[in-house]
Protein backbone atom coordinates (compact mmCIF):
# COMPACT_ATOMS: atom_id res chain seq x y z
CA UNK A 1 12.85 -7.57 48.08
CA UNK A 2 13.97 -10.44 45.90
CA UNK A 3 10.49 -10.92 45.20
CA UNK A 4 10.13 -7.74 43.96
CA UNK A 5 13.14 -7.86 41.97
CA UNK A 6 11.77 -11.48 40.47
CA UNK A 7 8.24 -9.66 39.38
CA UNK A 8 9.99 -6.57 37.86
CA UNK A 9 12.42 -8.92 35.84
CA UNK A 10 9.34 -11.29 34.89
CA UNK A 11 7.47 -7.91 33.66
CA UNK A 12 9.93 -6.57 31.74
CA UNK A 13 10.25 -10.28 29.24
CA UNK A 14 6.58 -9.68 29.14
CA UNK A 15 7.00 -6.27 27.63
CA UNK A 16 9.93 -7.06 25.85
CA UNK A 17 7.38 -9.55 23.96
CA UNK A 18 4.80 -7.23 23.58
CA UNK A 19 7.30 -5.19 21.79
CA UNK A 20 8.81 -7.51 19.92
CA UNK A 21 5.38 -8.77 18.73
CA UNK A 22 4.33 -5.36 17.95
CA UNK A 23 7.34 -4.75 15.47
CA UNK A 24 6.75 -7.68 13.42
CA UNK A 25 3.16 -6.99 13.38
CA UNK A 26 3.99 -3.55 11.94
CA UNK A 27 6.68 -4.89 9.62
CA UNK A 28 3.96 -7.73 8.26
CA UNK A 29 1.08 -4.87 7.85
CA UNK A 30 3.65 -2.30 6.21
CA UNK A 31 4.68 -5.29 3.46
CA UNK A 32 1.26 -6.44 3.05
CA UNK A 33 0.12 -2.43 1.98
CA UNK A 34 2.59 -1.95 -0.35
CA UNK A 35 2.32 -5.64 -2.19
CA UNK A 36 -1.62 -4.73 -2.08
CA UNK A 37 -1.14 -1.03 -3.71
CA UNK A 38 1.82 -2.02 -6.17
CA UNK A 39 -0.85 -4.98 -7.41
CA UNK A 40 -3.56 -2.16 -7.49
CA UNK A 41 -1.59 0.19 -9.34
CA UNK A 42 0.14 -1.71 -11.97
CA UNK A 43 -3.26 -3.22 -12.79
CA UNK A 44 -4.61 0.00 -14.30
CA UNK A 45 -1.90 0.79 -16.52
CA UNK A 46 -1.66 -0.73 -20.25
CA UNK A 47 -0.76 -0.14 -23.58
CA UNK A 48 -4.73 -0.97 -24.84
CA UNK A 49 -7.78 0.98 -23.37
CA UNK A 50 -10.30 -1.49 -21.89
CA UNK A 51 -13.62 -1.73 -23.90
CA UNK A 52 -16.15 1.11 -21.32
CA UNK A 53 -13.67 3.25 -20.63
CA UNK A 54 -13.66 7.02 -21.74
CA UNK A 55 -11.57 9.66 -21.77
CA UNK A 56 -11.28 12.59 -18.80
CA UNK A 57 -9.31 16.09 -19.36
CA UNK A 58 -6.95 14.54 -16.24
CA UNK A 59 -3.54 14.29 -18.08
CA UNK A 60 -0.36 14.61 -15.76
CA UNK A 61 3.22 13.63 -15.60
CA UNK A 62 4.40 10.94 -13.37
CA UNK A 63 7.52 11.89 -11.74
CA UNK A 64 8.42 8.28 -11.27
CA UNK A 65 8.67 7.19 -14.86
CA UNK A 66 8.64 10.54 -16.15
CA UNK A 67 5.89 9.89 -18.78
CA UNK A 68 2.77 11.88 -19.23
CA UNK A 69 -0.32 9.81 -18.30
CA UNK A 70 -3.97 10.14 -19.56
CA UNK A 71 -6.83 9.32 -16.98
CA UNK A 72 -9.71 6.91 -18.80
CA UNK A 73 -13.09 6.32 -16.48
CA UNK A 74 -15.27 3.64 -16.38
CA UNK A 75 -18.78 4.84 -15.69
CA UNK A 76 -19.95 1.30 -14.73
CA UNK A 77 -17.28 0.45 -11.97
CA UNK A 78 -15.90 3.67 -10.78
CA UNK A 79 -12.40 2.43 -12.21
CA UNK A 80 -9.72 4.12 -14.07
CA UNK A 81 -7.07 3.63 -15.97
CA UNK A 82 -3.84 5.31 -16.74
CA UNK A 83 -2.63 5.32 -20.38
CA UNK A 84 0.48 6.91 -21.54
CA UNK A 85 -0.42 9.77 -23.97
C-alpha cells in the first residue's frame, strides 16, 4: 500500500512537469507568433511605394487605425504593400 501511495505521488510531479512544461512551451510559441506577424506586418506599410509595385482595386479601412488602406502588388515576389490612400 505505501508503495502504491509512493508511485501515485511520484506520477503525479511527473505530470505536474509535463504540465508545467507544456504552459511555457505554449506561452514561448504564442510570443514568438505575434513578434513574427507584428515584424511581418509593419514591414509592408510606408509612406513611399517600393519601386515594382502596382496598384490593385483592393482599398479597405482598417478598423485598428481607422485609415483607409490601398493594396500595391509586386508581380516578382508575390508581396504587397499597404499604403494609406
Amino acid at each position: 500500500m505505501g508503495l502504491l501511495l509512493l508511485w501515485r505521488k511520484k506520477l503525479n510531479i511527473m505530470l505536474g512537469r509535463i504540465n508545467l512544461l507544456f504552459l511555457v512551451g505554449l506561452i514561448i510559441i504564442a510570443v514568438l507568433s505575434w513578434l513574427i506577424w507584428d515584424k511581418r506586418y509593419r514591414k509592408n506599410h510606408g509612406e513611399n511605394i517600393p519601386k515594382g509595385y502596382i496598384a490593385t482595386n483592393e482599398v479597405f479601412h482598417d478598423p485598428v487605425t481607422n485609415k483607409r488602406l490601398r493594396v500595391y502588388y509586386n508581380p516578382l515576389t508575390g508581396d504587397r504593400f499597404y499604403h494609406e490612400n
